[in-house]
PDB file of N, CA and C in Angstrom:
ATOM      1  N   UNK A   1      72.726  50.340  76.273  1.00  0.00           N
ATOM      2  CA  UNK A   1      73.674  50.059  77.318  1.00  0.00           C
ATOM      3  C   UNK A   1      73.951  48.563  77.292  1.00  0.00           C
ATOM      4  N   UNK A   2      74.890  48.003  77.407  1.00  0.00           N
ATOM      5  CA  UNK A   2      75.425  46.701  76.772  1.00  0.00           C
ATOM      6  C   UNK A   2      76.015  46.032  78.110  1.00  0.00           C
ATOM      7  N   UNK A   3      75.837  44.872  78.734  1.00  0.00           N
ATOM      8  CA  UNK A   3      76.227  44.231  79.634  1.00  0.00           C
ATOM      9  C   UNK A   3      77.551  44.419  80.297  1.00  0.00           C
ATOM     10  N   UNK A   4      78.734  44.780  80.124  1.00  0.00           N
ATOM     11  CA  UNK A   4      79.624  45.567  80.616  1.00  0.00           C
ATOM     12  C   UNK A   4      79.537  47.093  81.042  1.00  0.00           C
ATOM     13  N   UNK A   5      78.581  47.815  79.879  1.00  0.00           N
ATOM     14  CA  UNK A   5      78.376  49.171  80.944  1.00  0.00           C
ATOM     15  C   UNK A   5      77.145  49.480  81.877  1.00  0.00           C
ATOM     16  N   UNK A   6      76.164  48.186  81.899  1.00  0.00           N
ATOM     17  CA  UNK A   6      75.318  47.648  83.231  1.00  0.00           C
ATOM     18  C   UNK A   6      76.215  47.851  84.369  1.00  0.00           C
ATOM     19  N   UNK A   7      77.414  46.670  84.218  1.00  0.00           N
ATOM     20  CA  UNK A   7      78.545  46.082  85.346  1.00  0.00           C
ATOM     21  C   UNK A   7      79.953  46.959  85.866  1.00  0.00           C
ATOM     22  N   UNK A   8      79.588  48.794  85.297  1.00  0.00           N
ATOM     23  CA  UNK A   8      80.287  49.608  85.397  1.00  0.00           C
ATOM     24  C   UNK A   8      79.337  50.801  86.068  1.00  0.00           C
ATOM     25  N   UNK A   9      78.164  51.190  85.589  1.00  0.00           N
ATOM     26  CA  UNK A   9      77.590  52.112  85.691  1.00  0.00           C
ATOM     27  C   UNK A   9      77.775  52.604  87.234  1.00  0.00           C
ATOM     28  N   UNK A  10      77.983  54.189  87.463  1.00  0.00           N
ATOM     29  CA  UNK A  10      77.483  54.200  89.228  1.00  0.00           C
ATOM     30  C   UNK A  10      76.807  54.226  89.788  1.00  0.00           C
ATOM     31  N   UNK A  11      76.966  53.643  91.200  1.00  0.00           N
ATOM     32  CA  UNK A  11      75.669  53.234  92.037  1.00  0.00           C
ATOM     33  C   UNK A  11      75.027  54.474  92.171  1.00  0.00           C
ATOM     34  N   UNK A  12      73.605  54.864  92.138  1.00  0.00           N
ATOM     35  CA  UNK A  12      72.936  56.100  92.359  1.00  0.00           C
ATOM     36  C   UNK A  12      71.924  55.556  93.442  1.00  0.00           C
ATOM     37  N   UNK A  13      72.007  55.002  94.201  1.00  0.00           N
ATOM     38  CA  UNK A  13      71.288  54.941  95.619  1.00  0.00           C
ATOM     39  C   UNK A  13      71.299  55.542  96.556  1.00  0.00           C
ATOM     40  N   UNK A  14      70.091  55.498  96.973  1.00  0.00           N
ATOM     41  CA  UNK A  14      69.916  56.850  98.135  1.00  0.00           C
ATOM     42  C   UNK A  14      70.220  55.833  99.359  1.00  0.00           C
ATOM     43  N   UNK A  15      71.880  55.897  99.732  1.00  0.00           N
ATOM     44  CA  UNK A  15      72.612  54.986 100.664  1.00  0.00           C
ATOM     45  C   UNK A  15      72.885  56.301 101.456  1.00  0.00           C
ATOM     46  N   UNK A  16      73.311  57.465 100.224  1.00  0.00           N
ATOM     47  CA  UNK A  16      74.486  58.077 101.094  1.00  0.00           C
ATOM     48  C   UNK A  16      75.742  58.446 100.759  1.00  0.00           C
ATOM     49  N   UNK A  17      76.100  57.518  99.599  1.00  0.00           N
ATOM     50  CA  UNK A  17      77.580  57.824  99.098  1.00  0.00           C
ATOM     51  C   UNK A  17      78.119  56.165  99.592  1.00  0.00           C
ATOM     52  N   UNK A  18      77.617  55.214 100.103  1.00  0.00           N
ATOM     53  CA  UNK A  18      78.254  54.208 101.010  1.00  0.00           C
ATOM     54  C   UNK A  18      78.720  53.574  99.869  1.00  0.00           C
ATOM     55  N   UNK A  19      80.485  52.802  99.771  1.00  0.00           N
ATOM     56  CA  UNK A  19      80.756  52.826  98.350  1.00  0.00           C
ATOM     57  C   UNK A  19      79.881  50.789  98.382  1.00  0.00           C
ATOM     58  N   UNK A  20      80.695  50.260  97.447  1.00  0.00           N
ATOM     59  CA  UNK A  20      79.566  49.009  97.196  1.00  0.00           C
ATOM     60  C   UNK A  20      78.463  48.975  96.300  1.00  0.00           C
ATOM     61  N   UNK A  21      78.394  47.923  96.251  1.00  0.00           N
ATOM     62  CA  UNK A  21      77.130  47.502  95.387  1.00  0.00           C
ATOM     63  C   UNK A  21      76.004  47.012  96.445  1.00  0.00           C
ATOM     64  N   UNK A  22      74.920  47.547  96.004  1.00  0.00           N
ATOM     65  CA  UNK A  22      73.804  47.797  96.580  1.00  0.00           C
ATOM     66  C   UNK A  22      73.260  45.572  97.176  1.00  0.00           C
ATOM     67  N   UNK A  23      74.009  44.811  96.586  1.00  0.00           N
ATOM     68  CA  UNK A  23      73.597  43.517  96.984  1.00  0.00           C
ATOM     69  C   UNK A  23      74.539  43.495  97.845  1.00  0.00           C
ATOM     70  N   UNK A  24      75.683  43.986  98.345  1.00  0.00           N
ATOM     71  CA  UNK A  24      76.656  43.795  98.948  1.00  0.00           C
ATOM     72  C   UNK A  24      76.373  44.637 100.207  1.00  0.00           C
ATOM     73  N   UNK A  25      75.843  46.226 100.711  1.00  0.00           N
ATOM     74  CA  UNK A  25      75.281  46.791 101.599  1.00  0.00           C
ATOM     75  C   UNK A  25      74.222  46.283 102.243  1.00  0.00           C
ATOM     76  N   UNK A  26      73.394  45.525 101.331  1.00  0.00           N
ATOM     77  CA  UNK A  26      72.481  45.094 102.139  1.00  0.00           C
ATOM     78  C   UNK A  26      72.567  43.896 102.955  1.00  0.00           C
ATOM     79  N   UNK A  27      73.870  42.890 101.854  1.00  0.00           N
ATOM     80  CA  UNK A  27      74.426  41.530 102.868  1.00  0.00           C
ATOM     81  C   UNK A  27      75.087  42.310 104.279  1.00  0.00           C
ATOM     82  N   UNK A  28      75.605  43.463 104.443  1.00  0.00           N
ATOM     83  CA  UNK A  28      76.140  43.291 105.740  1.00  0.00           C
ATOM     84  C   UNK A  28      75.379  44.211 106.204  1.00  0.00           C
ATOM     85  N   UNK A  29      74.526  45.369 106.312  1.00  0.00           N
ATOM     86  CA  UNK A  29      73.618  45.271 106.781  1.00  0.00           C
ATOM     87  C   UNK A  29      72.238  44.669 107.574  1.00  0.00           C
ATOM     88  N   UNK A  30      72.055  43.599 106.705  1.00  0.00           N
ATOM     89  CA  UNK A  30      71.255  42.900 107.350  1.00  0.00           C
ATOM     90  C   UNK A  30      71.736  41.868 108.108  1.00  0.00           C
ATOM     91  N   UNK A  31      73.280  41.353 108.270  1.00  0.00           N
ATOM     92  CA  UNK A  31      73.989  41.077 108.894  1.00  0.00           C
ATOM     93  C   UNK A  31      73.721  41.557 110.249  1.00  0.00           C
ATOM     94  N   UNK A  32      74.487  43.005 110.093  1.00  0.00           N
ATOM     95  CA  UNK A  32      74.327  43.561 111.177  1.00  0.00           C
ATOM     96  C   UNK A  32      73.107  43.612 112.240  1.00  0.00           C
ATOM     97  N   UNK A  33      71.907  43.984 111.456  1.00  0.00           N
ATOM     98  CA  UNK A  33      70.870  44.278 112.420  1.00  0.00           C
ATOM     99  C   UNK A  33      70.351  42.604 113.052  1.00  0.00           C
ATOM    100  N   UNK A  34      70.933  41.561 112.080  1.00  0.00           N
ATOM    101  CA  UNK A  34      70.816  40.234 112.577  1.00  0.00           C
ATOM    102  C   UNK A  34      70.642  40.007 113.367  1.00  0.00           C
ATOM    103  N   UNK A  35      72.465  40.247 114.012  1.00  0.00           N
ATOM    104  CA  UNK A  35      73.868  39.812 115.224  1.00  0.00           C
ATOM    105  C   UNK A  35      73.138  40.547 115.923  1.00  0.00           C
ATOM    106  N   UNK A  36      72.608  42.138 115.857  1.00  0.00           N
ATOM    107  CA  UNK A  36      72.284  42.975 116.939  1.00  0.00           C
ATOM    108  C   UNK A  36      70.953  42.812 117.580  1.00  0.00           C
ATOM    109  N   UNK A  37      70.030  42.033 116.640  1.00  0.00           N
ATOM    110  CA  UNK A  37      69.198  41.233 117.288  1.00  0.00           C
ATOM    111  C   UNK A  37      69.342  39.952 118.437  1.00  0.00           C
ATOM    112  N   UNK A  38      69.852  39.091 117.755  1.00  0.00           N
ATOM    113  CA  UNK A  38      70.578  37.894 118.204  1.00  0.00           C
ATOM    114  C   UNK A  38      71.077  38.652 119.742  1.00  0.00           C
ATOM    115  N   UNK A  39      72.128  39.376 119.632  1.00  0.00           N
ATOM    116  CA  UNK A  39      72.704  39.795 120.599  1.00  0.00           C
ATOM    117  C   UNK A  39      71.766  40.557 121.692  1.00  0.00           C
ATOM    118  N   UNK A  40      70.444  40.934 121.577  1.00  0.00           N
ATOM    119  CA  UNK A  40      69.933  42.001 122.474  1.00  0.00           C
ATOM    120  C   UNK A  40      69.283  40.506 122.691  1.00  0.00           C
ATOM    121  N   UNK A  41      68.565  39.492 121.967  1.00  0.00           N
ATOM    122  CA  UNK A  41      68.046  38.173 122.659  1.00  0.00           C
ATOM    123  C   UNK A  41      68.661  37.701 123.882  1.00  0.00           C
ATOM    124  N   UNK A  42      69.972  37.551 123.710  1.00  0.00           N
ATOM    125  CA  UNK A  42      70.897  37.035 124.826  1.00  0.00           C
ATOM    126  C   UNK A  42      71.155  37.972 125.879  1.00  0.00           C
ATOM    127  N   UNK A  43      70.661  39.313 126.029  1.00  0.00           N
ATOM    128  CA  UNK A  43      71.195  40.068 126.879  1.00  0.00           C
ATOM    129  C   UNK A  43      70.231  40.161 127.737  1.00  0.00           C
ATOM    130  N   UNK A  44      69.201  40.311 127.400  1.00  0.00           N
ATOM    131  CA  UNK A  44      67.790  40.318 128.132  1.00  0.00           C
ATOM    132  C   UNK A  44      67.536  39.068 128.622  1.00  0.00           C
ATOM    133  N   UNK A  45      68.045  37.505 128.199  1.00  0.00           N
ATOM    134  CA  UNK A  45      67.891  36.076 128.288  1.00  0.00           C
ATOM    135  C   UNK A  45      68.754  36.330 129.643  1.00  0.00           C
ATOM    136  N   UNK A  46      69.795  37.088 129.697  1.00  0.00           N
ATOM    137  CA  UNK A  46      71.112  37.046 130.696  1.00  0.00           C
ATOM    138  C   UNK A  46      70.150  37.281 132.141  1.00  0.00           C
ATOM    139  N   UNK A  47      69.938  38.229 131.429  1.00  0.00           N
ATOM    140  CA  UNK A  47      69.225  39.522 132.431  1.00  0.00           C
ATOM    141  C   UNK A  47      67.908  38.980 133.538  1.00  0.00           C
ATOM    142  N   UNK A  48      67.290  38.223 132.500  1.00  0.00           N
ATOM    143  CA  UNK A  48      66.150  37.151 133.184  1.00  0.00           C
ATOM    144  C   UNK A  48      67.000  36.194 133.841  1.00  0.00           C
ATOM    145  N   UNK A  49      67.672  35.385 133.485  1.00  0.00           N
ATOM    146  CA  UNK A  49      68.157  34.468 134.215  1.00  0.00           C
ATOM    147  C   UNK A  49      68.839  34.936 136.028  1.00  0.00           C
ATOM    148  N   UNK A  50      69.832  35.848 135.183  1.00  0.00           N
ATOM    149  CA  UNK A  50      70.374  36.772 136.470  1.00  0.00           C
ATOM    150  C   UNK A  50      69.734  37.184 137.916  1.00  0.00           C
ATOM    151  N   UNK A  51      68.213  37.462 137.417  1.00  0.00           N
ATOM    152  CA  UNK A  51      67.502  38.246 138.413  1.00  0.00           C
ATOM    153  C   UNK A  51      66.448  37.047 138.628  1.00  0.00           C
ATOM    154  N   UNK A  52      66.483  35.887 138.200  1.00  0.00           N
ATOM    155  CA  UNK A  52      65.764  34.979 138.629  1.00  0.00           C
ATOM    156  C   UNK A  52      66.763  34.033 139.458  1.00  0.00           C
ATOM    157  N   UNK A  53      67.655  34.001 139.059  1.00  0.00           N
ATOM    158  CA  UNK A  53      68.774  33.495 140.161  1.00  0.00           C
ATOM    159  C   UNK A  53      69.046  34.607 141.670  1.00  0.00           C
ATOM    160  N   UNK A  54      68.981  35.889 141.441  1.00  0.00           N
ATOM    161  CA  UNK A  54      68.836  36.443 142.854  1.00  0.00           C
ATOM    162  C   UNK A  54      67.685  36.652 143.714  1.00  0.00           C
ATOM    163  N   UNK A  55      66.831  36.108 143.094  1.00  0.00           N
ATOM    164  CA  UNK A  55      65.324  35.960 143.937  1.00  0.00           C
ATOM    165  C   UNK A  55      65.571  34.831 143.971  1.00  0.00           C
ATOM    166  N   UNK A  56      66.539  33.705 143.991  1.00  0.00           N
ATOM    167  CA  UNK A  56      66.581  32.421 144.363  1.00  0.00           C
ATOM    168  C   UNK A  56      65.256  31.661 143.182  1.00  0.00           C
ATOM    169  N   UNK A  57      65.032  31.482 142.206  1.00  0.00           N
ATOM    170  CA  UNK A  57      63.929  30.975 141.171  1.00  0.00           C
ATOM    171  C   UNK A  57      64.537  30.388 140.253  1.00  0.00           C
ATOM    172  N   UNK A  58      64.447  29.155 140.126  1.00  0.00           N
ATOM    173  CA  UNK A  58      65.139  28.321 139.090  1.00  0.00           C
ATOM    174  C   UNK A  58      64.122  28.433 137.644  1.00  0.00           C
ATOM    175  N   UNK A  59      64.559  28.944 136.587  1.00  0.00           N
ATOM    176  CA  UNK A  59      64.255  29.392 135.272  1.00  0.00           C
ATOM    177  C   UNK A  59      65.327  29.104 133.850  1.00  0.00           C
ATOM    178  N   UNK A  60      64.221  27.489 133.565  1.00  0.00           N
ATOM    179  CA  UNK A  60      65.053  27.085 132.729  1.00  0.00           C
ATOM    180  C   UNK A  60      65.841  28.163 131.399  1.00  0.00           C
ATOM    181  N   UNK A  61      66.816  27.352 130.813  1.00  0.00           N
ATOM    182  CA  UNK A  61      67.681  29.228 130.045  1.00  0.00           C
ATOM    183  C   UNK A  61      66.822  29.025 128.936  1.00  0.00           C
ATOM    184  N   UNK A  62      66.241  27.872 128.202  1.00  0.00           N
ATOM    185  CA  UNK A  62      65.110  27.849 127.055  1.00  0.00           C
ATOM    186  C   UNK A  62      64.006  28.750 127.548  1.00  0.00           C
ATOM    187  N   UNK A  63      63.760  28.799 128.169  1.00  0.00           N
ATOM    188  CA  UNK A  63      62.199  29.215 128.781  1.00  0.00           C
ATOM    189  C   UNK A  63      62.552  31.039 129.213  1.00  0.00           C
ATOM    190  N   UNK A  64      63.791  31.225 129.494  1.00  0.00           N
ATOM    191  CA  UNK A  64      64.215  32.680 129.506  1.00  0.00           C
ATOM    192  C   UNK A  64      64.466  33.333 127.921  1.00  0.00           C
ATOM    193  N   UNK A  65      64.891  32.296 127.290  1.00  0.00           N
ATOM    194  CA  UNK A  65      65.512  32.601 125.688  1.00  0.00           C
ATOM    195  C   UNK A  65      64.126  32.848 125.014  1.00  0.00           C
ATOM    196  N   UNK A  66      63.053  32.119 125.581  1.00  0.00           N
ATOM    197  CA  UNK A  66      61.874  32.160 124.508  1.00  0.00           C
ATOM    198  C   UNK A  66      61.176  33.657 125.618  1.00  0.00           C
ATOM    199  N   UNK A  67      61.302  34.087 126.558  1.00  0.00           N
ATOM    200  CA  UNK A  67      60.886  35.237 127.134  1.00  0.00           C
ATOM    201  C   UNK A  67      61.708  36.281 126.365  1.00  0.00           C
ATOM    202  N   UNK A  68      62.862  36.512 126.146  1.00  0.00           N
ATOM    203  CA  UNK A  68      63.881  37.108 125.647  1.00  0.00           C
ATOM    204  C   UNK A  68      63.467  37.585 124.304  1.00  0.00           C
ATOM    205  N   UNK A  69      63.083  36.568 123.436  1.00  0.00           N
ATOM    206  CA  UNK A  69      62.468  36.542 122.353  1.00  0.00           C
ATOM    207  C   UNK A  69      61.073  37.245 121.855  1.00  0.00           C
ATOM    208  N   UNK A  70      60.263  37.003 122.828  1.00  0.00           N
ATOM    209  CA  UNK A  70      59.366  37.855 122.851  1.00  0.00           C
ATOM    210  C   UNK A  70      59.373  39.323 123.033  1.00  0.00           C
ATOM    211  N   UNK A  71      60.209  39.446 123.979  1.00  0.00           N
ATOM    212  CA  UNK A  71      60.530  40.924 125.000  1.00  0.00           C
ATOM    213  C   UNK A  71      61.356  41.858 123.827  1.00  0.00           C
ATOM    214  N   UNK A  72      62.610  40.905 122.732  1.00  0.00           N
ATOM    215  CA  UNK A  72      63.092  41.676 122.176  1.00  0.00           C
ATOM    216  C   UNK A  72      62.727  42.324 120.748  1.00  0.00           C
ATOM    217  N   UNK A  73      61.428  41.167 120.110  1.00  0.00           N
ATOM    218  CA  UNK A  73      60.982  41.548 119.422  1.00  0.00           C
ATOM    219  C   UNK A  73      60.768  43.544 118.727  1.00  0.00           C
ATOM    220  N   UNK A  74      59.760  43.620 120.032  1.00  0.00           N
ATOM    221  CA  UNK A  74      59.079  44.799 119.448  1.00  0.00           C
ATOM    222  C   UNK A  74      60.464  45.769 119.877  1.00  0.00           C
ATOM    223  N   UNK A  75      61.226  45.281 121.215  1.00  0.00           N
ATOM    224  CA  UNK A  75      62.473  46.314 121.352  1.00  0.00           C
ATOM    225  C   UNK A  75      63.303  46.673 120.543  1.00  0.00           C
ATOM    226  N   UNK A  76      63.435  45.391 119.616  1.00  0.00           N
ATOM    227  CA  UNK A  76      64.402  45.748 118.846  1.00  0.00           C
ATOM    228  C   UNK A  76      63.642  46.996 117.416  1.00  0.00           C
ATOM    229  N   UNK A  77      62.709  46.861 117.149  1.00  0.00           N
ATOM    230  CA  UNK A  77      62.199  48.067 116.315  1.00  0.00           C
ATOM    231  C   UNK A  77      62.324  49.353 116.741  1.00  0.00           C
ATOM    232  N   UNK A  78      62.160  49.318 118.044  1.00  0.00           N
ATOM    233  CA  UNK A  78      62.673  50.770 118.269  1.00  0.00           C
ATOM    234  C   UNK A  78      64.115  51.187 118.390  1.00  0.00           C
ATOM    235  N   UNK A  79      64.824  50.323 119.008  1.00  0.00           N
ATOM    236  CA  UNK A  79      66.583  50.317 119.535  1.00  0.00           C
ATOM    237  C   UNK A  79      66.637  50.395 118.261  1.00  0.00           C
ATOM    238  N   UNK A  80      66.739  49.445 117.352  1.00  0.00           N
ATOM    239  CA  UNK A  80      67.839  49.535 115.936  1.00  0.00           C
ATOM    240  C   UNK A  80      66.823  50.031 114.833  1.00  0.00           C
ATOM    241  N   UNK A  81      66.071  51.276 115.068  1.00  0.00           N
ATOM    242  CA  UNK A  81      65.361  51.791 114.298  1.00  0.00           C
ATOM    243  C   UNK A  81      66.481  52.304 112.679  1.00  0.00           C
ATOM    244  N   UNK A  82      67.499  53.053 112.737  1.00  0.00           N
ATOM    245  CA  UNK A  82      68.195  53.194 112.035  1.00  0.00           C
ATOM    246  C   UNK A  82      68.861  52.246 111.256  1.00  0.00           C
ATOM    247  N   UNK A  83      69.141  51.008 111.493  1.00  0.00           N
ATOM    248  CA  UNK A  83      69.800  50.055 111.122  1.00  0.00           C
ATOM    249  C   UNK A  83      68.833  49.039 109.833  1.00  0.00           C
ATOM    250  N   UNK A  84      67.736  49.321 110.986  1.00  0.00           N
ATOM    251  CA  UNK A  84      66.370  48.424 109.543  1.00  0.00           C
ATOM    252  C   UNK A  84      65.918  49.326 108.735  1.00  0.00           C
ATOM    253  N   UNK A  85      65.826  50.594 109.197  1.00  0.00           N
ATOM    254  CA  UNK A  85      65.840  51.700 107.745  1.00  0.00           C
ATOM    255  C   UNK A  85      66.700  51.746 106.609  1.00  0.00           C
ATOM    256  N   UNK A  86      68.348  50.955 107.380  1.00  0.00           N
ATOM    257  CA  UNK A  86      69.127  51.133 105.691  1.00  0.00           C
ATOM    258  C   UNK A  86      69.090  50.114 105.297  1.00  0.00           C
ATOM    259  N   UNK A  87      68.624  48.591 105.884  1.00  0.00           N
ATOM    260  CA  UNK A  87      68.288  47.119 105.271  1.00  0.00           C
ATOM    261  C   UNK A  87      67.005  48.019 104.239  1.00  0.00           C
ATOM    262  N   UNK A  88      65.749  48.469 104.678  1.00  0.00           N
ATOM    263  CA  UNK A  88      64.931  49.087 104.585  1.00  0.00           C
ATOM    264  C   UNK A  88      65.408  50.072 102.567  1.00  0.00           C
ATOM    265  N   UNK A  89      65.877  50.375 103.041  1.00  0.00           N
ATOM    266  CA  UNK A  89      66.393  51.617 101.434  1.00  0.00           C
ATOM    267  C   UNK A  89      67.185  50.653 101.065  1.00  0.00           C
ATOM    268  N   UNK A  90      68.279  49.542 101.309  1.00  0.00           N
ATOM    269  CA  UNK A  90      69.011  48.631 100.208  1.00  0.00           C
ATOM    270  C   UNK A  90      68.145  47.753  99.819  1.00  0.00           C
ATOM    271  N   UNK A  91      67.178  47.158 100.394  1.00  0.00           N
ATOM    272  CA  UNK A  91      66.227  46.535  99.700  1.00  0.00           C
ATOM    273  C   UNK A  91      65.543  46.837  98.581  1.00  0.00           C
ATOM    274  N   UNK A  92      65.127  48.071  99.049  1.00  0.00           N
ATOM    275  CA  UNK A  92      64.612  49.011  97.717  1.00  0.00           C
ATOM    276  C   UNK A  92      65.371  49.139  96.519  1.00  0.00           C
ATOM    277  N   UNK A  93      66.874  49.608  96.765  1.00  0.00           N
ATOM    278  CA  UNK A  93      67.771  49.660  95.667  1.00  0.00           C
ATOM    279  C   UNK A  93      68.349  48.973  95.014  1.00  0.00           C
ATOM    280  N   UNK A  94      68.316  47.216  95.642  1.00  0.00           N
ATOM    281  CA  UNK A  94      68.525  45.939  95.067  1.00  0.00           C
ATOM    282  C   UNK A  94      67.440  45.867  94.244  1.00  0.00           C
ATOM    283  N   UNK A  95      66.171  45.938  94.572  1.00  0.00           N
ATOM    284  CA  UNK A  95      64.913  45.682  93.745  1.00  0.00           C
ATOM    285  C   UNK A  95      64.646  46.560  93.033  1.00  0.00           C
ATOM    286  N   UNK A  96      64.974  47.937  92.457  1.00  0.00           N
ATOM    287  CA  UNK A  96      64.977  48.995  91.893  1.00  0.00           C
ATOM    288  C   UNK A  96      65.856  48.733  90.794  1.00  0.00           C
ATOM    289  N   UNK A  97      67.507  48.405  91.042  1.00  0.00           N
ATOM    290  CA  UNK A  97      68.408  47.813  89.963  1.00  0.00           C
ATOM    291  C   UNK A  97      67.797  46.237  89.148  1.00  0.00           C
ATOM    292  N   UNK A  98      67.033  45.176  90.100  1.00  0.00           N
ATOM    293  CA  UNK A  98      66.731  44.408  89.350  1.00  0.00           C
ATOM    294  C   UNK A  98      65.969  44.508  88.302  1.00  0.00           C
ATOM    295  N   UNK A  99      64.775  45.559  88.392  1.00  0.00           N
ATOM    296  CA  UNK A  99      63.704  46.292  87.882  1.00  0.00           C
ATOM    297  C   UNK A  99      64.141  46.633  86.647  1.00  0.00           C
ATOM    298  N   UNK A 100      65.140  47.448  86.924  1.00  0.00           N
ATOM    299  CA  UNK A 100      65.915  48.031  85.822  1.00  0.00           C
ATOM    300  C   UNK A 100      66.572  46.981  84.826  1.00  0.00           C
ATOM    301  N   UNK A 101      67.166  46.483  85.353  1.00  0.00           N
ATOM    302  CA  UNK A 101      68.334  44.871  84.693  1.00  0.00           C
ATOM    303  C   UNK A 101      66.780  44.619  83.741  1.00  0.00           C
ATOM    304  N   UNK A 102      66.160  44.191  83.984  1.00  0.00           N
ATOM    305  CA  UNK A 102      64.917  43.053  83.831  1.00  0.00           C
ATOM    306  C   UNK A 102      64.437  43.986  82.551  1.00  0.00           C
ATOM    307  N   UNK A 103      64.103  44.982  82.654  1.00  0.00           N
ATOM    308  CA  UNK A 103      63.059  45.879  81.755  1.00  0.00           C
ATOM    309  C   UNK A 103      64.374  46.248  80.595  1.00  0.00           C
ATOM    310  N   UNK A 104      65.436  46.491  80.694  1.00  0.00           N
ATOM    311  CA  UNK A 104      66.857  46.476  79.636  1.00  0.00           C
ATOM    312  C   UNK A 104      66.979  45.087  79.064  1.00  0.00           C
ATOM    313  N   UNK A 105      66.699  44.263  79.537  1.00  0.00           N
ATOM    314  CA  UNK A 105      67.106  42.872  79.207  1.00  0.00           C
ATOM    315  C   UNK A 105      65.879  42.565  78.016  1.00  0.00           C
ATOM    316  N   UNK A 106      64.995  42.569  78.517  1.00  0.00           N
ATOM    317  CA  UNK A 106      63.267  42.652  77.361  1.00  0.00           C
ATOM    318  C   UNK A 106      63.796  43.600  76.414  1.00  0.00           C
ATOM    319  N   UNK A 107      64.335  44.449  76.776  1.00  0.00           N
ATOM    320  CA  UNK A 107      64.012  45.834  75.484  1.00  0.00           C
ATOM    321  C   UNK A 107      65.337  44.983  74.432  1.00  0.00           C
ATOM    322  N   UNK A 108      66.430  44.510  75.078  1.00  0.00           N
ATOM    323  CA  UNK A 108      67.276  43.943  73.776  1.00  0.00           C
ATOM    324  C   UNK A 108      66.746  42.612  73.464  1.00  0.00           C
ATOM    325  N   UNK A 109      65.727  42.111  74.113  1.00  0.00           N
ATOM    326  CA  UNK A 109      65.157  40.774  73.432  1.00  0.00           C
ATOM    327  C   UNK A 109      64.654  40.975  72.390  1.00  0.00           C
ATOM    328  N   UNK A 110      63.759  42.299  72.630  1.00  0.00           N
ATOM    329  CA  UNK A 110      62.737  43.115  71.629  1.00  0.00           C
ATOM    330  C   UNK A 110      63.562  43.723  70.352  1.00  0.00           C
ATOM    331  N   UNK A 111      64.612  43.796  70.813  1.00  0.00           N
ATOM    332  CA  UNK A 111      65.389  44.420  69.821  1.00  0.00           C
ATOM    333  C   UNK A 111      65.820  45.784  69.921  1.00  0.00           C
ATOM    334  N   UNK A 112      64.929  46.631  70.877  1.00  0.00           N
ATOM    335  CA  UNK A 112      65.192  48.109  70.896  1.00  0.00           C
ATOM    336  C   UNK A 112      66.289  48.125  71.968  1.00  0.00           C
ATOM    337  N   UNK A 113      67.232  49.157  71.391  1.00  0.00           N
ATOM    338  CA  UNK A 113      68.357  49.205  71.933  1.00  0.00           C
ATOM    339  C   UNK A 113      68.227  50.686  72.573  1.00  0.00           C
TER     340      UNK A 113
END
């Protein structure tokens, strides 16, 4: 198999059918579960602040952001359980194709084609 039909072959990852290249699913994937982290930080940060402002309690927004942070940690493993499962399998299938690239690449160093 010769470096153009490497850069043709089809993706056979257990994605799903999702079209892309397996370095490219996992950039917005892990994108995603990023932002949706990021984003559940700030909502719960809101949320503290909010309810520390109606009990009248002044709570600096660093000191809610680093509560937030903590709180969303383990939440977010369960909430976006699905989302780090397919970071989860493109990881695999990025490192599965490199595997592959790597062990083809030796065999034409070696000479066996």
């Amino acid at each position: 198999m010769g470096v153009s039909d490497a850069a043709s072959r089809p993706d056979d990852t257990p994605t799903g059918g999702v079209s892309g290249s397996p370095g490219r699913r996992l950039a917005r994937n892990l994108a995603l579960y990023t932002v949706a982290r990021l984003a559940l930080v700030a909502i719960i940060a809101a949320v503290i602040v909010l309810v520390a402002k109606a009990v009248k309690v002044d709570i600096p927004v660093i000191v809610a952001l680093l509560f937030a942070l903590i709180v969303a940690m383990p939440l977010s493993l369960l909430l976006f359980k699905r989302l780090r499962s397919r970071v989860n399998q493109d990881i695999a299938a990025v490192d599965e194709r490199r595997r592959t690239d790597k062990a083809q690449l030796r065999a034409r160093m070696r000479g066996d084609e």
